[in-house]
PDB file of N, CA and C in Angstrom:
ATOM      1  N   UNK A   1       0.844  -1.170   0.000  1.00  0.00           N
ATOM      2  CA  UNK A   1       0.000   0.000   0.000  1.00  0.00           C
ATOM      3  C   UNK A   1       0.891   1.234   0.000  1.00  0.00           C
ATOM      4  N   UNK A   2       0.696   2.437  -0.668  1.00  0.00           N
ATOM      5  CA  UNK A   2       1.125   3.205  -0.523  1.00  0.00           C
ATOM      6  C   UNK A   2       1.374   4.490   0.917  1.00  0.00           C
ATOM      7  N   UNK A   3       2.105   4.579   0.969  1.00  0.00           N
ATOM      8  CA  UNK A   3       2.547   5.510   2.587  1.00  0.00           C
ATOM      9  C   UNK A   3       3.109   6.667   1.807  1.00  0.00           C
ATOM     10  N   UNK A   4       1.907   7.887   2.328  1.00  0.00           N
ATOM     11  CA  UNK A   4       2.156   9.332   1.934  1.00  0.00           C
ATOM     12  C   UNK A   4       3.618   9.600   2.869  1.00  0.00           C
ATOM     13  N   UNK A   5       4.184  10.641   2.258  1.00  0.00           N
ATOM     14  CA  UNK A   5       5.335  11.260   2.332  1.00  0.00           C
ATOM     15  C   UNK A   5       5.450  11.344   4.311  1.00  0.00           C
ATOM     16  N   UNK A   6       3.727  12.097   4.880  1.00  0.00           N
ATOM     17  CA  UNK A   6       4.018  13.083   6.029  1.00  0.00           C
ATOM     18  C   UNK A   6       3.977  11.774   7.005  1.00  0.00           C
ATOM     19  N   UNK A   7       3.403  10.578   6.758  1.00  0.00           N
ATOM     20  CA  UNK A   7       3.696   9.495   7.930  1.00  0.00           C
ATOM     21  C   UNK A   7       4.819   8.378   7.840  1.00  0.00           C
ATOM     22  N   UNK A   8       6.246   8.633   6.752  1.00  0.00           N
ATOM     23  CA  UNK A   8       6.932   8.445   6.711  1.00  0.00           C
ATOM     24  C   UNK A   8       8.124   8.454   8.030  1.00  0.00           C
ATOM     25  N   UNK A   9       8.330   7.022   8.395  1.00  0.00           N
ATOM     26  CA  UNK A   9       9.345   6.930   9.530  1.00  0.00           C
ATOM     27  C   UNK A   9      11.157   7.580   9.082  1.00  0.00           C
ATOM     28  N   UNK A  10      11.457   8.510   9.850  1.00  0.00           N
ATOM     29  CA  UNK A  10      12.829   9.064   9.397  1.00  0.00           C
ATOM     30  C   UNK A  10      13.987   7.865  10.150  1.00  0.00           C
ATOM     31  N   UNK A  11      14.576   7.788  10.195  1.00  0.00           N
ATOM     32  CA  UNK A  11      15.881   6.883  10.648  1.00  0.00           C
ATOM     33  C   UNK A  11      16.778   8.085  11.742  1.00  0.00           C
ATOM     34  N   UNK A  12      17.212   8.056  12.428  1.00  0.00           N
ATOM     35  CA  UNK A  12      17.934   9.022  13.172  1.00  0.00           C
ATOM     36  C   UNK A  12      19.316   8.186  13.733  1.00  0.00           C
ATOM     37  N   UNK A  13      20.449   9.132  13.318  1.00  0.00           N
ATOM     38  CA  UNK A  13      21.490   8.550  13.829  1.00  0.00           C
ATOM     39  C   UNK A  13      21.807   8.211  15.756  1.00  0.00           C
ATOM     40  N   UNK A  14      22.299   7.286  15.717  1.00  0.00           N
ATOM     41  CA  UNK A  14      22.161   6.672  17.752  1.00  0.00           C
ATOM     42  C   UNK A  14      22.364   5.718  17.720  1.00  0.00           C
ATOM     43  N   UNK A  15      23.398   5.501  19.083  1.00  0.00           N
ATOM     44  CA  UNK A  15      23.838   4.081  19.606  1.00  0.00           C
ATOM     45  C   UNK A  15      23.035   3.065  19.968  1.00  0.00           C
ATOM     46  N   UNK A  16      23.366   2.063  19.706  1.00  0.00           N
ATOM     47  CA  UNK A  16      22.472   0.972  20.095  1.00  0.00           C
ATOM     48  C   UNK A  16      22.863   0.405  21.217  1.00  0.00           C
ATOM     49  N   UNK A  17      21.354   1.049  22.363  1.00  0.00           N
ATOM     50  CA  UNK A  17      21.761   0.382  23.523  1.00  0.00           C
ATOM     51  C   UNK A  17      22.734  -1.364  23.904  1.00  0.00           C
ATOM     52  N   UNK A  18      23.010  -1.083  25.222  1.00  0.00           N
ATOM     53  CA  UNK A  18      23.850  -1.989  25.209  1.00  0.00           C
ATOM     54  C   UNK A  18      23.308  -3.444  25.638  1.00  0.00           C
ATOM     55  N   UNK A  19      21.981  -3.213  25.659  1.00  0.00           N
ATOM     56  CA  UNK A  19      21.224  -4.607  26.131  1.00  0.00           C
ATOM     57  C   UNK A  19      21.025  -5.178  24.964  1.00  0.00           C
ATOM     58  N   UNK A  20      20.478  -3.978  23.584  1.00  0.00           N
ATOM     59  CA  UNK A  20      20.561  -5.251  22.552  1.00  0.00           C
ATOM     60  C   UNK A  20      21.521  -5.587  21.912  1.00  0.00           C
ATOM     61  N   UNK A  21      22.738  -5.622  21.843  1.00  0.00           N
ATOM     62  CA  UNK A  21      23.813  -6.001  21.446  1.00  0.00           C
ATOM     63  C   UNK A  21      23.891  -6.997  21.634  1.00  0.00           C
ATOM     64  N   UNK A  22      24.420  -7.789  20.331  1.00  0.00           N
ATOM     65  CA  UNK A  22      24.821  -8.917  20.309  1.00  0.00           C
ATOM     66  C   UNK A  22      26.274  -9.361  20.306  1.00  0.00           C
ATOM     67  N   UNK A  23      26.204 -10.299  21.395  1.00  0.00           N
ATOM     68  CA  UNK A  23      27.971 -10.913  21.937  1.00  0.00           C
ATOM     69  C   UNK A  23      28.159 -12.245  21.257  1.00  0.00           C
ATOM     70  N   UNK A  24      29.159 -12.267  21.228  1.00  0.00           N
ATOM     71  CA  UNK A  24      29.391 -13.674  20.275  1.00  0.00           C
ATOM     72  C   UNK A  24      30.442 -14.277  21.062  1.00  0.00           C
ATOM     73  N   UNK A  25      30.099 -15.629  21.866  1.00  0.00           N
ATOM     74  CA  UNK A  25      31.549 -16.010  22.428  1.00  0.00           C
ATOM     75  C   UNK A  25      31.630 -17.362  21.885  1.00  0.00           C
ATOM     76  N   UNK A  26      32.511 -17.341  21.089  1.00  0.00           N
ATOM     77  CA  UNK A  26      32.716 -18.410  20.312  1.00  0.00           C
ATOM     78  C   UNK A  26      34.218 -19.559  21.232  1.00  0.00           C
ATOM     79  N   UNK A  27      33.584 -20.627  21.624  1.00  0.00           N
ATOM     80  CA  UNK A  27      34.481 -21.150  22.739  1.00  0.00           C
ATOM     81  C   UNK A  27      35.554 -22.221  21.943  1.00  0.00           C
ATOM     82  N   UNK A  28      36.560 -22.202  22.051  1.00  0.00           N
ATOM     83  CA  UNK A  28      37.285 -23.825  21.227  1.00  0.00           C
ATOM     84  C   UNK A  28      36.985 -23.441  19.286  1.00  0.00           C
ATOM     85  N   UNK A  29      37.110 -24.233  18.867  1.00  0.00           N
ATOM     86  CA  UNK A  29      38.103 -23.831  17.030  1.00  0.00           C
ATOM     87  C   UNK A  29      36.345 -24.731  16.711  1.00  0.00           C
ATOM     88  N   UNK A  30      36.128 -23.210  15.786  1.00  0.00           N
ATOM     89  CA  UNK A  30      34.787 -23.875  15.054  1.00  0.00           C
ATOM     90  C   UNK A  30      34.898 -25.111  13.586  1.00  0.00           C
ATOM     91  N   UNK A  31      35.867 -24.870  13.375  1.00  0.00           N
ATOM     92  CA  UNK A  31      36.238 -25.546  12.215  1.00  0.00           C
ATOM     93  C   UNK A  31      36.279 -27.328  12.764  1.00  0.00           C
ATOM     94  N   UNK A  32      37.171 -27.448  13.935  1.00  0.00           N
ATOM     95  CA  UNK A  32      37.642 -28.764  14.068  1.00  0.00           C
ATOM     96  C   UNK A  32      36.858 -30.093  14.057  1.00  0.00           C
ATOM     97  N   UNK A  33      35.415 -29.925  13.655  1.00  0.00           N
ATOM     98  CA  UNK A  33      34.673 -31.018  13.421  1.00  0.00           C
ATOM     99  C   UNK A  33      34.453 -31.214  11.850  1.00  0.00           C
ATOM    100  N   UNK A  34      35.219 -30.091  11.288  1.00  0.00           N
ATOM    101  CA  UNK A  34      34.848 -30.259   9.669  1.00  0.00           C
ATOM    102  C   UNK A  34      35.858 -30.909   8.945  1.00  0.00           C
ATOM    103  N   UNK A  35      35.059 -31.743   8.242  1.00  0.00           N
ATOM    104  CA  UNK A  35      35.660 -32.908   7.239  1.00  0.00           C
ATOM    105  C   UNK A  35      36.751 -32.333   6.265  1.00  0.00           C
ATOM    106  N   UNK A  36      37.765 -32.812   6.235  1.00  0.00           N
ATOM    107  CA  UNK A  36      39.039 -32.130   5.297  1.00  0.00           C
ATOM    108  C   UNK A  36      38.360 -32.852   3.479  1.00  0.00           C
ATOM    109  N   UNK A  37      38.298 -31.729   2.969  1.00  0.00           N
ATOM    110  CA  UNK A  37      38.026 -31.800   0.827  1.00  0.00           C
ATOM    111  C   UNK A  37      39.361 -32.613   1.052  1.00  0.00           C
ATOM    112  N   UNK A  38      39.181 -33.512  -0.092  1.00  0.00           N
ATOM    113  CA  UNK A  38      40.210 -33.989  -1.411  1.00  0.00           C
ATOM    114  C   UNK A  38      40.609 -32.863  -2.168  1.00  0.00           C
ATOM    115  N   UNK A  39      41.965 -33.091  -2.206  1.00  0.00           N
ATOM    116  CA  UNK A  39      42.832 -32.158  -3.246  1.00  0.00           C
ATOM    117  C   UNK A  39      42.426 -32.713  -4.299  1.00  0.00           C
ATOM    118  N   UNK A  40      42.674 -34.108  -4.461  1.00  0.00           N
ATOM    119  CA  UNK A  40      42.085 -34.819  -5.605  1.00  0.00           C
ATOM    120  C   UNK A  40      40.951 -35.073  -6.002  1.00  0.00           C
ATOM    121  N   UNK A  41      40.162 -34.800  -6.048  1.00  0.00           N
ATOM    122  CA  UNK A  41      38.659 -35.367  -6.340  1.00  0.00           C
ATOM    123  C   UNK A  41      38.558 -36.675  -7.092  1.00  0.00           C
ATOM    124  N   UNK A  42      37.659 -37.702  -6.801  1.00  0.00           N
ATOM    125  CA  UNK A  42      37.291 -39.242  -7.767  1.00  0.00           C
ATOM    126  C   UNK A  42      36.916 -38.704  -8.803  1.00  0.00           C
ATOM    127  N   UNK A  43      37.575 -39.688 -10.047  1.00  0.00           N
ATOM    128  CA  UNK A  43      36.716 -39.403 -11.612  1.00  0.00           C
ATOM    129  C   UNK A  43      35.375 -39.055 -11.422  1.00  0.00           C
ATOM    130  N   UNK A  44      34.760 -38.688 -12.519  1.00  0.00           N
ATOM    131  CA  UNK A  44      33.189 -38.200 -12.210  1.00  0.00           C
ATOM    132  C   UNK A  44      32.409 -39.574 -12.822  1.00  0.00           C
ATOM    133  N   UNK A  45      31.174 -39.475 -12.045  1.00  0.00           N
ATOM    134  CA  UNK A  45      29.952 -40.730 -11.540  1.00  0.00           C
ATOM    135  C   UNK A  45      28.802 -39.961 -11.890  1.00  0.00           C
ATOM    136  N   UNK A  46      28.002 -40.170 -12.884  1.00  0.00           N
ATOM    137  CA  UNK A  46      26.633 -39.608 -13.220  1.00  0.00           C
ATOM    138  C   UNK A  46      25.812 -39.728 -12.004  1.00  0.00           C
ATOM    139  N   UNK A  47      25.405 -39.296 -11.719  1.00  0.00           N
ATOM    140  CA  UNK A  47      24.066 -39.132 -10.715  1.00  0.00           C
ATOM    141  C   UNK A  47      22.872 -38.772 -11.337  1.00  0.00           C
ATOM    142  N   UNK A  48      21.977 -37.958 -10.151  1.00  0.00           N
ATOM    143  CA  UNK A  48      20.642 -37.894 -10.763  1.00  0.00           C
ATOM    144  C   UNK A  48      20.373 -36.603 -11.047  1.00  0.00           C
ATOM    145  N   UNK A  49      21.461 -35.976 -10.866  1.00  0.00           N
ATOM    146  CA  UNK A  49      20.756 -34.523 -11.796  1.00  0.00           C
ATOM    147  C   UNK A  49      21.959 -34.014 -12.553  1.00  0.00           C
ATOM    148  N   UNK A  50      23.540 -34.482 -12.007  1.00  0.00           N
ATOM    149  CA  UNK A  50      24.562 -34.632 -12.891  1.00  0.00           C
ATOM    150  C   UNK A  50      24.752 -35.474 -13.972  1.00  0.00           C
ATOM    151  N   UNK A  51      24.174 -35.853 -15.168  1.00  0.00           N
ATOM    152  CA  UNK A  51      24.082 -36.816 -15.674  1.00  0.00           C
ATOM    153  C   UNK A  51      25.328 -36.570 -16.382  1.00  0.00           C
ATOM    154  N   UNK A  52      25.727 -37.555 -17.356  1.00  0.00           N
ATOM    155  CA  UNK A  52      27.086 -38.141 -18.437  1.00  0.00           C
ATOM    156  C   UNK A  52      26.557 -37.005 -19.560  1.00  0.00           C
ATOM    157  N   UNK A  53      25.179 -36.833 -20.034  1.00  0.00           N
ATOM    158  CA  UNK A  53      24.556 -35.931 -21.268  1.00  0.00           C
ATOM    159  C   UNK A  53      24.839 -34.679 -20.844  1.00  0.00           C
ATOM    160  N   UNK A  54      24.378 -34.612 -19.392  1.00  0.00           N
ATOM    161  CA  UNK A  54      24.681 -32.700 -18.981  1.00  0.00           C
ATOM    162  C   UNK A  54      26.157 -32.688 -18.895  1.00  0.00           C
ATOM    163  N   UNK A  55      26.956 -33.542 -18.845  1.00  0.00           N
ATOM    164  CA  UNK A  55      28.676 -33.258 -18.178  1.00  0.00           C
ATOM    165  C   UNK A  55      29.285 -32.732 -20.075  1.00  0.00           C
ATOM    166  N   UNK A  56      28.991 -33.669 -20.855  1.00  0.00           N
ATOM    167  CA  UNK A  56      29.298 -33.834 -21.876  1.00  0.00           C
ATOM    168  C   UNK A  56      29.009 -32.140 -23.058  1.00  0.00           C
ATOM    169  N   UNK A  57      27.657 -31.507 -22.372  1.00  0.00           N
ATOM    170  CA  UNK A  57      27.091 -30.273 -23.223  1.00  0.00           C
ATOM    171  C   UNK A  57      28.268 -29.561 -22.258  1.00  0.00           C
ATOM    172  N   UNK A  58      27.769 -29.300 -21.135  1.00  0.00           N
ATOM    173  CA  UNK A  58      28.811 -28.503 -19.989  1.00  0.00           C
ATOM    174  C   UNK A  58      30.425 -28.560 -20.706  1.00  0.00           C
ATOM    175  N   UNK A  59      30.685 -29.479 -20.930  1.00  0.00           N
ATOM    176  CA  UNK A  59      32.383 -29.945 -21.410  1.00  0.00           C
ATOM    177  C   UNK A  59      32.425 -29.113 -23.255  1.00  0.00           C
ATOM    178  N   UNK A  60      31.190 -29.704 -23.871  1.00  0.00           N
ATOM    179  CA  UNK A  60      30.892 -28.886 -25.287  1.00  0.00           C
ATOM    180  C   UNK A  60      31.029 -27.352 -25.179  1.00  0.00           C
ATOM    181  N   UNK A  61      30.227 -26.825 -24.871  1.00  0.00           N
ATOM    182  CA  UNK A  61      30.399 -24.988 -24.298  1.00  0.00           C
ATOM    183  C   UNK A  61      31.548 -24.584 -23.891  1.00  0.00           C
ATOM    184  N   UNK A  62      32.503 -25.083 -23.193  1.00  0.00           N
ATOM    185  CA  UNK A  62      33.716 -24.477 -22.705  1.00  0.00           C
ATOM    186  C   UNK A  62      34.614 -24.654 -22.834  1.00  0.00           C
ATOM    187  N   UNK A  63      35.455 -23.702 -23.235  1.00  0.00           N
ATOM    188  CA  UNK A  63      37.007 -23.810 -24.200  1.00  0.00           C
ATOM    189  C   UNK A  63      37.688 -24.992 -23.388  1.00  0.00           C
ATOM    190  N   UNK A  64      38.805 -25.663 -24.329  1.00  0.00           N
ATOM    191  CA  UNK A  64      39.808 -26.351 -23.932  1.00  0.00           C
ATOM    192  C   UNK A  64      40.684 -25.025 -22.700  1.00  0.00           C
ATOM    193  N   UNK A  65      40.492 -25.968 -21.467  1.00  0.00           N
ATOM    194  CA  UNK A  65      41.705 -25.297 -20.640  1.00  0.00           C
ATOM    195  C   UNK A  65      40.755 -24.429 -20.005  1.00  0.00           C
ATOM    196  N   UNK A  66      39.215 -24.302 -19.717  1.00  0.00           N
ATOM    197  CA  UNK A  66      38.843 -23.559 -19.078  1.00  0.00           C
ATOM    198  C   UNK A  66      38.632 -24.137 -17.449  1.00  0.00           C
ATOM    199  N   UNK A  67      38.854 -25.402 -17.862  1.00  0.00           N
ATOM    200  CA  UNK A  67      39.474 -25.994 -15.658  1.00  0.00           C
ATOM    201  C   UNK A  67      40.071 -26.496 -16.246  1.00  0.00           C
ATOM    202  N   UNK A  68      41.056 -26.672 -14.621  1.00  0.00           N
ATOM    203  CA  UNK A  68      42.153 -27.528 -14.510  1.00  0.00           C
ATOM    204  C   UNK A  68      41.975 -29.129 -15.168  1.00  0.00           C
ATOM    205  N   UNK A  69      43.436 -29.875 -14.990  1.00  0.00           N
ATOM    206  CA  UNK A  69      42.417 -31.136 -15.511  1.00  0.00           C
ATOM    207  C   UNK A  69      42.058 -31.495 -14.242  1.00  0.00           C
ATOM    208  N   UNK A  70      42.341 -31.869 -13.011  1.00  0.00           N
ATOM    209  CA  UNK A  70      42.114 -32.104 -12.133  1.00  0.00           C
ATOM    210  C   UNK A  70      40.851 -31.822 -11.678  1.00  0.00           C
ATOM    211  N   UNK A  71      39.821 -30.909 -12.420  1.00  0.00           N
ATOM    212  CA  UNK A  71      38.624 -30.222 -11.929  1.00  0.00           C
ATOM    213  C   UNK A  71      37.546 -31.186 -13.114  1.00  0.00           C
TER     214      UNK A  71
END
């Protein structure tokens, strides 16, 4: 719906009290439960929405040398 000009909320510059502030105590290494990637990745395996037909157009469209071979 449209909102005329004169009941328009202005924004005013001001600190944000200190109750709503948000603290972040982040305890011990967030990372250390996460699974280490392969440098190498496995040959590629068609699946169900990666198919061999979509890899093959995907591979058609894009210059020689546009990934690594490794990719």
């Amino acid at each position: 719906k449209y909102k005329p000009v004169a009941i328009k909320v202005k924004p005013i510059k001001a600190d944000l009290p200190a109750e709503f502030r948000i603290e972040r105590n982040i305890i011990g290494d967030p990372l250390k439960d996460m699974p280490e990637l392969p440098t190498n990745p496995p040959e590629f395996t068609p699946g169900k929405r990666y198919t061999q037909e979509r890899k093959e157009i995907i591979d058609k469209n894009h210059p020689e040398g546009f990934l690594w071979p490794e990719e």
